[in-house]
N, C-alpha and C. Protein backbone atom coordinates (compact mmCIF):
# COMPACT_ATOMS: atom_id res chain seq x y z
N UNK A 1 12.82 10.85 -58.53
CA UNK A 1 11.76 11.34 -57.69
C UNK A 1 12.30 12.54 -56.91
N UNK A 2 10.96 13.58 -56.98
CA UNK A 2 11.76 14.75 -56.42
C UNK A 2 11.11 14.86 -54.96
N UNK A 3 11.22 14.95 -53.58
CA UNK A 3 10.57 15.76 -52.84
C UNK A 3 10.27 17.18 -52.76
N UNK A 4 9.72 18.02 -52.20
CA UNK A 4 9.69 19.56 -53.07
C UNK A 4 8.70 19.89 -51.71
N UNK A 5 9.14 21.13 -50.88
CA UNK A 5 8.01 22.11 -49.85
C UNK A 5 6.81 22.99 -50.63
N UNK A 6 5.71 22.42 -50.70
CA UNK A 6 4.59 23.91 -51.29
C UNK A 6 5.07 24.85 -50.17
N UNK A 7 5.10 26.09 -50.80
CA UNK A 7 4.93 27.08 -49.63
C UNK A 7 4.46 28.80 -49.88
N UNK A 8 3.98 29.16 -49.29
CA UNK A 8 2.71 30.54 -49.50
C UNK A 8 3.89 31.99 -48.64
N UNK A 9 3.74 33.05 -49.54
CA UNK A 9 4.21 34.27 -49.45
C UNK A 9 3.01 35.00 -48.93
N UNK A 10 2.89 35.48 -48.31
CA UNK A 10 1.73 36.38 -47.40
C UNK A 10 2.00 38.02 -47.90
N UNK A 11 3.11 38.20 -47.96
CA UNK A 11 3.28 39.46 -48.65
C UNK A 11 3.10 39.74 -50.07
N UNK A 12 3.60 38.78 -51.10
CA UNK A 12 3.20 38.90 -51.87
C UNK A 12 1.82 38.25 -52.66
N UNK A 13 1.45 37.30 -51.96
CA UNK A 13 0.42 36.62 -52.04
C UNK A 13 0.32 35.68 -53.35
N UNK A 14 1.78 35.11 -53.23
CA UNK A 14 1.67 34.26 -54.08
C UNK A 14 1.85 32.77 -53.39
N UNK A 15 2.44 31.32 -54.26
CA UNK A 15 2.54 30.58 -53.88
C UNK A 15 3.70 29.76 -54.55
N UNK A 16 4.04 28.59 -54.28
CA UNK A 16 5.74 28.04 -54.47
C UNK A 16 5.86 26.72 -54.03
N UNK A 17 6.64 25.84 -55.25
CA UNK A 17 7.32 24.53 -54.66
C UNK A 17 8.63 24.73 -54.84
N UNK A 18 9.24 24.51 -53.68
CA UNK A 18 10.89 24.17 -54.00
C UNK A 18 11.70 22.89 -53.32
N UNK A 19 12.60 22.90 -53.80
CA UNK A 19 13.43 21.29 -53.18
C UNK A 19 14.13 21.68 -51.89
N UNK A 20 14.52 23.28 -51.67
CA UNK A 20 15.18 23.46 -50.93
C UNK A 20 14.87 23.61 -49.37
N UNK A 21 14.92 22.72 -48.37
CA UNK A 21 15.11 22.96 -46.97
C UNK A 21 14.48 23.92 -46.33
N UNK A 22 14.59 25.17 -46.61
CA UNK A 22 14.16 26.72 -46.05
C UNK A 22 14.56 27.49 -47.25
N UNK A 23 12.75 26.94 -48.00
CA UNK A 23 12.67 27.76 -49.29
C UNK A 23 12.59 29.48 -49.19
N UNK A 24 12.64 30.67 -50.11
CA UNK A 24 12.30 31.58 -50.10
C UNK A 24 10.93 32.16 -51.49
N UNK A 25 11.11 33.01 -50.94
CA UNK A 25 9.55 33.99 -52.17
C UNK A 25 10.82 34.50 -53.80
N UNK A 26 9.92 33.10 -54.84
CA UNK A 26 11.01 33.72 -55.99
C UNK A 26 10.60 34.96 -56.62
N UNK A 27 9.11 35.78 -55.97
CA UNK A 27 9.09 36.90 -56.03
C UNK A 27 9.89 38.29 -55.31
N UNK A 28 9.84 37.92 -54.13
CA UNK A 28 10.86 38.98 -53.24
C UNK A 28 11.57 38.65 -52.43
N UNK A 29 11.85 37.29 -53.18
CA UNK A 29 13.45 36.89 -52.02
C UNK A 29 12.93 36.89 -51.02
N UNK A 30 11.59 37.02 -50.22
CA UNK A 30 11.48 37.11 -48.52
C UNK A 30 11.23 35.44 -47.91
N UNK A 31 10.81 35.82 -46.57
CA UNK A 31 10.76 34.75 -46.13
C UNK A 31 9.01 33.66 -46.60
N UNK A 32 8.65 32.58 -46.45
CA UNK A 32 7.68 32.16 -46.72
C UNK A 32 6.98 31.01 -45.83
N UNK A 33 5.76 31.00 -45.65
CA UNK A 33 5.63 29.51 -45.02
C UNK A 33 4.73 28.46 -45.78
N UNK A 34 5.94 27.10 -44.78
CA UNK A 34 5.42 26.26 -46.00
C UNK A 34 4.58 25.64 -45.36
N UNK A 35 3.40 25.27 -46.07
CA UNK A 35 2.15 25.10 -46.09
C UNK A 35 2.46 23.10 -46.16
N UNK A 36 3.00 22.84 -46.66
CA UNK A 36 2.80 20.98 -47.09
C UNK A 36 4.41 20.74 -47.21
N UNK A 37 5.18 19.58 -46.56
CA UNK A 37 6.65 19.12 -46.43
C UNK A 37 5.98 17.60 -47.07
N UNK A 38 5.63 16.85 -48.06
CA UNK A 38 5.87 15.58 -48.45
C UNK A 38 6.67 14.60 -48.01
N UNK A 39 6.47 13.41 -47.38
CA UNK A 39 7.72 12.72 -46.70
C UNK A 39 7.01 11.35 -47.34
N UNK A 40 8.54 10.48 -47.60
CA UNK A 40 8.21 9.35 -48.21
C UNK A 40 8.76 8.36 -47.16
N UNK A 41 8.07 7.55 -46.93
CA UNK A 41 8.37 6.61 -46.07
C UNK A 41 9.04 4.84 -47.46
N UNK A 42 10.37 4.41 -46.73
CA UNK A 42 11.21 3.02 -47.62
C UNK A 42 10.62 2.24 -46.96
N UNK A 43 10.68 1.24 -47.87
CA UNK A 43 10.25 -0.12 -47.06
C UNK A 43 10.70 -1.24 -48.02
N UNK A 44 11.14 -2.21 -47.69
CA UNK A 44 11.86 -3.13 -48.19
C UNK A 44 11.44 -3.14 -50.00
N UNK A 45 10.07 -3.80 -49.61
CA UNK A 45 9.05 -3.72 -50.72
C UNK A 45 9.16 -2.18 -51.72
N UNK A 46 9.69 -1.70 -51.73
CA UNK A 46 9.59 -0.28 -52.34
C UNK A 46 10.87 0.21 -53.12
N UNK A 47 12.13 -0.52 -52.32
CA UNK A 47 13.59 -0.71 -52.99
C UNK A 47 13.55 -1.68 -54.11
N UNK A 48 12.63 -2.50 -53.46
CA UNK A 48 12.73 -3.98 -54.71
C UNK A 48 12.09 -3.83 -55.69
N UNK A 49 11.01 -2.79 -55.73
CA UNK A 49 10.38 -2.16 -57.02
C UNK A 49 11.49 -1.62 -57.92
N UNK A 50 12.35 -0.90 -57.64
CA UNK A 50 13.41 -0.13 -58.54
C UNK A 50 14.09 -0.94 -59.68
């Protein structure tokens, strides 16, 4: 299972998922904001699935 940031380039006006922390634009290397951070919450019940 991957977690992954969507996140939106305003300059270039594109858009992006990445795994990394403080993703960048794989169009111009710039900066980007991320729009959606996914967070998974454990719970006992959820380990014991595995």
């Amino acid at each position: 299972m991957a977690v992954v940031a969507h996140w939106y380039c305003g300059h270039c006006d594109v858009e992006g998922r990445d795994p990394a922390t403080e993703p960048s634009c794989w169009n111009c290397g710039g900066a980007v904001i991320v729009t959606a951070r996914p967070s998974l919450e454990w719970t006992d019940s959820a380990r014991a699935a595995d």
